[in-house]
Protein backbone atom coordinates (compact mmCIF):
# COMPACT_ATOMS: atom_id res chain seq x y z
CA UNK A 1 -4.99 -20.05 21.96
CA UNK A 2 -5.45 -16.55 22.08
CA UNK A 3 -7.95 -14.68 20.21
CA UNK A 4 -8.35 -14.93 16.38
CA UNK A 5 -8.09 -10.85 15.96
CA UNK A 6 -5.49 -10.37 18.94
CA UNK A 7 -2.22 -10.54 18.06
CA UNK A 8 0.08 -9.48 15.65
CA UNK A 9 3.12 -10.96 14.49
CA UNK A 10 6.42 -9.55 14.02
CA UNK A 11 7.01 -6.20 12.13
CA UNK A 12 5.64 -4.53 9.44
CA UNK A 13 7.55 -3.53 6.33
CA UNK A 14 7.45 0.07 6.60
CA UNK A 15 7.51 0.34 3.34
CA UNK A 16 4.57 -0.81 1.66
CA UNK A 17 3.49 1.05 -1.25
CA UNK A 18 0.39 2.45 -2.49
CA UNK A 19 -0.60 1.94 -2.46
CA UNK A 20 -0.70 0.37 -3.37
CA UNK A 21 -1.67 -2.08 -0.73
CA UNK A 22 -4.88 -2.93 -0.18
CA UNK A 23 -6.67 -4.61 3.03
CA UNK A 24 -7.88 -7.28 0.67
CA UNK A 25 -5.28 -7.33 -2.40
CA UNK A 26 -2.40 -6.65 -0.07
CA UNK A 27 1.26 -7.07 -1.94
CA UNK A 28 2.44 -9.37 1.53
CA UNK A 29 -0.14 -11.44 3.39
CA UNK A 30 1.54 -12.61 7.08
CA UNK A 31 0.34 -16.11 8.33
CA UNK A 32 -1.65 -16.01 11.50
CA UNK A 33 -2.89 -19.59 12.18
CA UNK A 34 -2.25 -23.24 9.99
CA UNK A 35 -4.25 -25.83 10.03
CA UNK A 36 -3.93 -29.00 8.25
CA UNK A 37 -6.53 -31.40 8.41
CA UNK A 38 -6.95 -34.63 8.85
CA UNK A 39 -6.90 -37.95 6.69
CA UNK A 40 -10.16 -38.94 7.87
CA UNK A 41 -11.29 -35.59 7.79
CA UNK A 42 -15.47 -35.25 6.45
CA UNK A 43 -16.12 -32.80 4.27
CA UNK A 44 -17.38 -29.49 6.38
CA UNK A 45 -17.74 -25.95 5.90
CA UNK A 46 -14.53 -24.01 6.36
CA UNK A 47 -16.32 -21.32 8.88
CA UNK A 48 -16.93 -24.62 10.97
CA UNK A 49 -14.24 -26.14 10.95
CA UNK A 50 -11.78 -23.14 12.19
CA UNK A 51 -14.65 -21.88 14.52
CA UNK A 52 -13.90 -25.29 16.75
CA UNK A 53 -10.17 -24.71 16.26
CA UNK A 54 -9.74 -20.76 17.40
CA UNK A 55 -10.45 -19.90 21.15
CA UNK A 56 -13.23 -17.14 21.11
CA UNK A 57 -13.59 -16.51 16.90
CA UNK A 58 -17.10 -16.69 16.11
CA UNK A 59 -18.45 -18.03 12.69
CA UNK A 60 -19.35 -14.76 11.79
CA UNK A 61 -16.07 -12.80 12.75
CA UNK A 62 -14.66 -16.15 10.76
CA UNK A 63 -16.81 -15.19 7.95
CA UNK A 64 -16.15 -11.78 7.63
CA UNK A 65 -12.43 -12.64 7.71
CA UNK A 66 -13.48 -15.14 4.41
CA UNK A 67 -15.08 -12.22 3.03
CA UNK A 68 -12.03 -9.87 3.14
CA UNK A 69 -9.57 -12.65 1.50
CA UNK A 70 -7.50 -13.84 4.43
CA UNK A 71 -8.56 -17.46 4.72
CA UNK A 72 -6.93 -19.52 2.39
CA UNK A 73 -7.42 -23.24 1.58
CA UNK A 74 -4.01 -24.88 -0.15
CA UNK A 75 -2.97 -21.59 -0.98
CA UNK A 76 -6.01 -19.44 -2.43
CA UNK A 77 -8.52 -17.91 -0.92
CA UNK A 78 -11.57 -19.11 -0.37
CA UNK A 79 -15.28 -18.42 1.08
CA UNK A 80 -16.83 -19.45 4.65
CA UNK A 81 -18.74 -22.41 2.90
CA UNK A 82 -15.85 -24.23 0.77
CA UNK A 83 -15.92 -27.30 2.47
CA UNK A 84 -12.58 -28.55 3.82
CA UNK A 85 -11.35 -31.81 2.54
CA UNK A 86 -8.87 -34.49 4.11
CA UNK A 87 -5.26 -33.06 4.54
CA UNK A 88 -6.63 -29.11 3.23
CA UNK A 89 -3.92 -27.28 4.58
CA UNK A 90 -5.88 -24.24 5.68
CA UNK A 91 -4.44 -20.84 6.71
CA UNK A 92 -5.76 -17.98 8.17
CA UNK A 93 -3.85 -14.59 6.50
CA UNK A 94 -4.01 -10.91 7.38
CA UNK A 95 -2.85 -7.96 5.63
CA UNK A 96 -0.25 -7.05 8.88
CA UNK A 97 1.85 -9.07 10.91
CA UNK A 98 1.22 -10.97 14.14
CA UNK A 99 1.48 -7.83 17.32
CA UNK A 100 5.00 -7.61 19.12
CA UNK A 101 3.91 -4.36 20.58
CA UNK A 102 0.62 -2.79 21.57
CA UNK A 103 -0.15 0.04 19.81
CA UNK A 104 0.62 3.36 22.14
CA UNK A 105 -1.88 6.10 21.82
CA UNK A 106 -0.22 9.21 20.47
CA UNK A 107 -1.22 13.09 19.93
CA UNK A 108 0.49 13.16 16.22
CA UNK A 109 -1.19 15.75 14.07
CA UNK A 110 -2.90 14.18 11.28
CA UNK A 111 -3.98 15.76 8.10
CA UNK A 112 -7.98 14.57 8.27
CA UNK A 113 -9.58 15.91 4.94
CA UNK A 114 -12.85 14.18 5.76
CA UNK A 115 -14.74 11.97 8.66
CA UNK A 116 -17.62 10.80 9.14
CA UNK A 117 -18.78 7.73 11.66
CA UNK A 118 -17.95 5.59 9.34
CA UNK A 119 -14.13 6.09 7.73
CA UNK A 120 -11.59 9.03 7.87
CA UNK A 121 -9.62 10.34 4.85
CA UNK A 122 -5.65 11.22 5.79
CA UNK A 123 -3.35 12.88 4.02
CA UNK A 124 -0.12 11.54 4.67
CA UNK A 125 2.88 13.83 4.70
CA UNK A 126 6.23 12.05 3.33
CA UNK A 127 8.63 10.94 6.07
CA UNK A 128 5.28 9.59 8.06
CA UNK A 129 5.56 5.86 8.49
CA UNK A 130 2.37 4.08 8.44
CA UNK A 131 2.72 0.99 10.97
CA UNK A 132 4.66 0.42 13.65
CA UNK A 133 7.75 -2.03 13.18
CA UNK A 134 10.98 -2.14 12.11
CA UNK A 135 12.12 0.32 14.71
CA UNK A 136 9.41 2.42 14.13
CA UNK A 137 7.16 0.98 17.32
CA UNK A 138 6.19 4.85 18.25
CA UNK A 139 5.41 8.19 16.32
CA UNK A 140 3.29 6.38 13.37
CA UNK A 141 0.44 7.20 11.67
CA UNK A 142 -1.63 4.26 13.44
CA UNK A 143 -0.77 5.77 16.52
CA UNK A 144 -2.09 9.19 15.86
CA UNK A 145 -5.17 7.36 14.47
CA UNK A 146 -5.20 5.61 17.79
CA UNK A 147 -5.30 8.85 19.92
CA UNK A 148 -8.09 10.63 17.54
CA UNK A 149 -10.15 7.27 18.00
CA UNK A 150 -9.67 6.40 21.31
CA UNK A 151 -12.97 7.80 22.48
CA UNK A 152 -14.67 6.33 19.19
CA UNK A 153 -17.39 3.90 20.95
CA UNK A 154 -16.82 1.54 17.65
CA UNK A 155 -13.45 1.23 17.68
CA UNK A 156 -11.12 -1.18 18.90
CA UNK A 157 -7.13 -1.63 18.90
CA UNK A 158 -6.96 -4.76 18.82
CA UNK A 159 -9.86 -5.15 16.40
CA UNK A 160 -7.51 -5.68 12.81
CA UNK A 161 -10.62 -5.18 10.72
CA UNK A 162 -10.41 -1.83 11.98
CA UNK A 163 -7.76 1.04 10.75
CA UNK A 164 -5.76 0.63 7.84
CA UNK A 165 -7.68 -0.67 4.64
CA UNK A 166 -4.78 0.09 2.46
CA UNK A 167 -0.87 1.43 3.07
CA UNK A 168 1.60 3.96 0.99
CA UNK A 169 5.33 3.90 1.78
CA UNK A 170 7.03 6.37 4.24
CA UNK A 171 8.37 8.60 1.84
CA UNK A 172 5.46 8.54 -0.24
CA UNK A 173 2.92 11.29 0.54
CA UNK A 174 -0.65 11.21 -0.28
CA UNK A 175 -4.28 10.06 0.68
CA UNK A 176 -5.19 7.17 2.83
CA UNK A 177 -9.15 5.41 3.30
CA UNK A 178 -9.37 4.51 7.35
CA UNK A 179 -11.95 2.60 8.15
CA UNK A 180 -13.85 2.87 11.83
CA UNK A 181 -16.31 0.36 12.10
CA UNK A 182 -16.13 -3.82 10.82
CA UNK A 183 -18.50 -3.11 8.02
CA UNK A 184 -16.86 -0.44 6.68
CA UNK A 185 -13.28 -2.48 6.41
CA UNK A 186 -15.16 -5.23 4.98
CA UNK A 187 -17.20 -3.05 2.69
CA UNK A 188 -13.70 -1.00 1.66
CA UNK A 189 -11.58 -4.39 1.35
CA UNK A 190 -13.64 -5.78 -1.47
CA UNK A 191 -13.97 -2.42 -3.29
CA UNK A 192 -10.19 -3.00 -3.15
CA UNK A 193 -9.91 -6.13 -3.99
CA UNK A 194 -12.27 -6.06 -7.30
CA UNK A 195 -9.96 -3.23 -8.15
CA UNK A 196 -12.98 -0.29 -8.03
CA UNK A 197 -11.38 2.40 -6.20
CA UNK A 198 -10.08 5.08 -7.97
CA UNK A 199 -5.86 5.81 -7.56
CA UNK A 200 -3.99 7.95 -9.09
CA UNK A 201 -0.16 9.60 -8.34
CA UNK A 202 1.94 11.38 -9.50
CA UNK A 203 5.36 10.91 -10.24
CA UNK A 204 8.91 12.33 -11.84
CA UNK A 205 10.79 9.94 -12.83
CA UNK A 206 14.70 9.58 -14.72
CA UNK A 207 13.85 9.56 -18.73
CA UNK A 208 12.18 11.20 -21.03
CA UNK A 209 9.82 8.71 -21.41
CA UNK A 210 8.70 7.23 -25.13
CA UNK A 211 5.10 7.22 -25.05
CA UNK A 212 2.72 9.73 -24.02
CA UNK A 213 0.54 6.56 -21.93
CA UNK A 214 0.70 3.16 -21.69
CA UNK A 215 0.86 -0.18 -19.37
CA UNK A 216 3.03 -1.63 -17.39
CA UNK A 217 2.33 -5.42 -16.35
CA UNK A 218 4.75 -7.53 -14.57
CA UNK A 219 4.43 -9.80 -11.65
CA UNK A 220 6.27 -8.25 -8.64
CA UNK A 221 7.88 -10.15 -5.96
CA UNK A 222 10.68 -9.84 -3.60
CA UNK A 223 13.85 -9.72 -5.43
CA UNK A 224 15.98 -12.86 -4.08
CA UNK A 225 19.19 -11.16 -4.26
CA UNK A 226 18.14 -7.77 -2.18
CA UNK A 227 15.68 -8.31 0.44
CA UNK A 228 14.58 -4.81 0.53
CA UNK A 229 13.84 -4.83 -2.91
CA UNK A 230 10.76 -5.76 -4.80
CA UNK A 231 11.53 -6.90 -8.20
CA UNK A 232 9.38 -7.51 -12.10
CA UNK A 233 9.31 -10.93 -13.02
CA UNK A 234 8.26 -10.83 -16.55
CA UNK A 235 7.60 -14.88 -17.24
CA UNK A 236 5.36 -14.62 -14.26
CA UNK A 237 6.35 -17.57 -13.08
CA UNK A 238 6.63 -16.05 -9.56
CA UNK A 239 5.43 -13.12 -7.78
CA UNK A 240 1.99 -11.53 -8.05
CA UNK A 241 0.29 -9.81 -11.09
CA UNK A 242 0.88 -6.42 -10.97
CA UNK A 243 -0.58 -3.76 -13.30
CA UNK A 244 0.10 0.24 -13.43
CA UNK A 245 -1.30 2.47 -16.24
CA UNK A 246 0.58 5.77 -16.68
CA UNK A 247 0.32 8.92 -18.49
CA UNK A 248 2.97 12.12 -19.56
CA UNK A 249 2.05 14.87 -17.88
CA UNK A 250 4.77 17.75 -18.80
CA UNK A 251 8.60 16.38 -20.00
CA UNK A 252 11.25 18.07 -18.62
CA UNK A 253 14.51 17.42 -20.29
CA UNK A 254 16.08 14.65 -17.71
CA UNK A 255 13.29 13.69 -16.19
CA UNK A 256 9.53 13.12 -16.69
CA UNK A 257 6.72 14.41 -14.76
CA UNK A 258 3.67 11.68 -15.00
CA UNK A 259 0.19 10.35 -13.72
CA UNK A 260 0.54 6.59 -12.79
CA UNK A 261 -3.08 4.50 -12.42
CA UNK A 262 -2.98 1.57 -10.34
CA UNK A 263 -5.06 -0.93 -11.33
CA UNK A 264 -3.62 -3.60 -8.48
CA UNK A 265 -1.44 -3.03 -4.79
CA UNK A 266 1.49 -4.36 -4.79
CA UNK A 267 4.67 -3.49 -2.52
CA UNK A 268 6.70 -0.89 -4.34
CA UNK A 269 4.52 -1.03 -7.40
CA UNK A 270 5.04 2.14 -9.34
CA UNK A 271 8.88 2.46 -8.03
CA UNK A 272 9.46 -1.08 -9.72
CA UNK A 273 7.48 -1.04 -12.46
CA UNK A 274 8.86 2.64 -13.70
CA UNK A 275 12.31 1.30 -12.99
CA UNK A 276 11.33 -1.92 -14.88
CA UNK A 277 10.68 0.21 -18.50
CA UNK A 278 13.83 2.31 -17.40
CA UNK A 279 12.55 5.31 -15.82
CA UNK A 280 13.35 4.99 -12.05
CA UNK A 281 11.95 7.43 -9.63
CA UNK A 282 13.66 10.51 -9.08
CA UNK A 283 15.65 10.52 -5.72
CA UNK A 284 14.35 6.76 -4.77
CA UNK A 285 17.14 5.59 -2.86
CA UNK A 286 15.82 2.27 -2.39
CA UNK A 287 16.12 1.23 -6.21
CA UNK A 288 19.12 3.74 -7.64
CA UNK A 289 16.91 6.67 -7.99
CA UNK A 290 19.35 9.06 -5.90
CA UNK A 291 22.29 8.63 -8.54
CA UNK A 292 22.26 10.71 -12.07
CA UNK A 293 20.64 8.54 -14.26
CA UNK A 294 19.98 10.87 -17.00
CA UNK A 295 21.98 13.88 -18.12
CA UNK A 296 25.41 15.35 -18.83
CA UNK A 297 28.97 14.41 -16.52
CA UNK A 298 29.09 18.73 -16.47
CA UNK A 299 30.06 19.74 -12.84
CA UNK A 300 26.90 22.56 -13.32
CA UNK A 301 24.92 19.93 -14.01
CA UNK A 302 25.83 17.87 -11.19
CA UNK A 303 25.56 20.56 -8.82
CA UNK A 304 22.16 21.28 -10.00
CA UNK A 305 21.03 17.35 -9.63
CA UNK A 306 22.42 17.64 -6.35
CA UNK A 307 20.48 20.79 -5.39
CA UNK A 308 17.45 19.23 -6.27
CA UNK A 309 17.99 16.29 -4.95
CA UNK A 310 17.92 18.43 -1.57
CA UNK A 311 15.00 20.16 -2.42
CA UNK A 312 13.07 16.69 -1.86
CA UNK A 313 14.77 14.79 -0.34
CA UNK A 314 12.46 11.56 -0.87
CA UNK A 315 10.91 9.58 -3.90
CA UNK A 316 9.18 12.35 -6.04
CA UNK A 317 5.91 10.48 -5.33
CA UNK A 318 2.43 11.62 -4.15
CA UNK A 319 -0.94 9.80 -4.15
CA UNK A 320 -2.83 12.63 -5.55
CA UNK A 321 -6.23 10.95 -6.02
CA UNK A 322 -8.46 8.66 -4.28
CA UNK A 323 -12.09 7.40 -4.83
CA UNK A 324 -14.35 5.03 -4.04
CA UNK A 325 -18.26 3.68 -2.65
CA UNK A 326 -19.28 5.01 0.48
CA UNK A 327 -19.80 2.14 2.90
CA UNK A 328 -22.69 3.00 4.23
CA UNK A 329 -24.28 6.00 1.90
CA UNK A 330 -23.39 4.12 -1.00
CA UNK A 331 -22.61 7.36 -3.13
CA UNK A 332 -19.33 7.77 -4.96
CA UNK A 333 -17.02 10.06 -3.47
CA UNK A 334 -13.66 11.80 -4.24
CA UNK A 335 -10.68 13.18 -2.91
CA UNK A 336 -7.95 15.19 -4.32
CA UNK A 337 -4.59 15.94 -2.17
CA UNK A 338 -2.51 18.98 -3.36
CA UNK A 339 1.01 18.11 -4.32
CA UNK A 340 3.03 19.28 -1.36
CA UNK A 341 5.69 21.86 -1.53
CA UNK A 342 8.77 19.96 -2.42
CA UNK A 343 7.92 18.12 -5.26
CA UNK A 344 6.60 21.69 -6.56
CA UNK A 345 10.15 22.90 -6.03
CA UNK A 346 11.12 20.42 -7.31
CA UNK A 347 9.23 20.73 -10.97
CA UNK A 348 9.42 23.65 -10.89
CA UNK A 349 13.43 23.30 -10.64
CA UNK A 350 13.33 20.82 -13.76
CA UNK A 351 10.77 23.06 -15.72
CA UNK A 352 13.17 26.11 -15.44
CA UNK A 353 16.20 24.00 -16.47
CA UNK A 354 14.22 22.47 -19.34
CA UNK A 355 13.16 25.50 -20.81
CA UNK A 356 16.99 26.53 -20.04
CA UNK A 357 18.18 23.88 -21.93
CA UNK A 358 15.73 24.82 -25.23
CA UNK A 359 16.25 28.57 -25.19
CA UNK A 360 20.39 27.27 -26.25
């Protein structure tokens, strides 16, 4: 059996939001190893047991791997000294799929706003996906972190509690946490998983939209008759709990500029939870953003929805804010990405037509 950390299995949904994924809360877990043990089986620590069962996977990589979330017993997760029980159907989950590919060093240009020998802060442009898969095995943001890291002493491709400690979609821009080191994806992962970071983005969305703040709270799972879409399910009886807090920033006429908080990481959160109280993301393709939603049927009108539409030619979505503990310094620190050019076209497009549409 090859090792524990290795391999990675099949392909990443490129389009894991924001966010809203964390290393440790992620939206889509992808199973790695199953285990089910036996009838007779004595009760014994789960770090044991799997360290017997996994060719070269230490107890202490095993609990580290506990630590972070990704070994589940029946289902949940649980810690390296729950003690396995007959027939425990134990599972060992990471935040990424099992490798197809190994991951190519590449000279991308990436946007560091701060490193130090511990984590790197990135600012994503849109259009940048984030893993490789689905087509997408080259010309990713992992492989330009590859290439700025591959003289980094500490860090190691095939190493999965390096890199990535939480994802934003392709056509989302924004900030990103690497980490560079074990402890600091451990130390990251549970700030994101007890939901202490600090996210914020902003967003224009279809609607003039009721309240000035409020919550959003729906489960969010895939949605069983579009595979590509995430969906709300309100009764909660499936999905995961998802919860976004937002704020009106400026209205526009059509469309809404606002500041959405995430408060958990799932896939697509903010796209399907706006969509869910009717204000869908402007120009998200992926869930009906890219028609006129709001508005007249005037061929002006159209032309100008069009135009702007062109302008940014993405979800109007940017992960403006990002903070969190230091891993090692333990100090609070913040980061603040500008919005980038389009989607200030692109308010500023709205604005002028808003105040257009008063001066009448």
């Amino acid at each position: 059996m090859k090792d524990f950390f290795d391999d990675i299995e099949d392909d990443l949904d490129e389009d894991l939001e924001g966010s809203e994924v964390s290393g440790n809360t992620p939206d889509e877990l992808y199973e790695h190893y199953r285990f089910v043990a036996d009838k007779g089986q004595g009760l014994l620590r789960v770090d044991k047991f799997l360290s017997v069962r996994i060719e070269n996977a230490s107890r202490n990589r095993i609990q580290q791997a506990a630590d972070a979330g990704f070994i589940h017993a029946n289902g949940l997760p649980v810690k390296s000294n729950y003690k396995v029980k007959p027939l425990d159907v134990i599972t060992i989950l990471m935040d990424y799929p099992r490798r197809e590919v190994e991951i190519i060093p590449e000279n991308i240009p990436l946007d560091i706003v701060y490193e130090d020998e511990d984590i790197m802060v990135i600012d994503k442009p849109a259009g940048l996906v984030v893993h490789p898969g689905h087509g997408n095995y080259s010309g990713t943001l992992v492989n330009g972190i590859a290439w700025h890291l591959k003289d980094h002493s500490g860090y190691d491709l095939k190493d999965p509690r390096l890199g990535l400690v939480h994802r934003i979609d392709k056509d989302t821009s924004g900030l990103l946490v690497i980490a560079k080191n074990p402890d600091a994806k451990t130390n990251l992962g549970i700030q994101f998983f007890n939901k202490t970071t600090r996210r914020k983005y902003i967003a224009l969305v279809w609607g003039n939209i009721k309240d000035d703040e409020g919550t959003i709270e729906g489960n969010i799972g895939r949605n069983p008759k579009d595979k590509l879409q995430m969906t709300v399910f309100p009764g909660g009886e499936q999905g995961k709990a998802a919860i976004t807090h937002y704020k009106v920033l400026e209205r526009l006429g059509y469309v809404t500029l606002a500041e959405c908080r995430l408060e958990t990481g799932r896939t697509h959160q903010i796209r399907v939870h706006m969509k869910y109280i009717g204000h869908t993301l402007f120009n998200d393709s992926r869930y009906g953003g890219d028609q006129i939603l709001k508005g007249n049927h005037y061929s002006k009108y159209k032309q100008f929805v069009q135009n702007c539409f062109a302008i940014c030619p993405r979800q109007a979505l940017h992960a403006k804010t990002l903070g969190f503990i230091h891993p090692k310094s333990g100090e609070e620190i913040f980061f603040e990405s500008p919005l980038p050019d389009n989607m200030i076209q692109l308010i500023e497009k709205w604005r002028n037509y808003s105040n257009s549409l008063n001066d009448e």
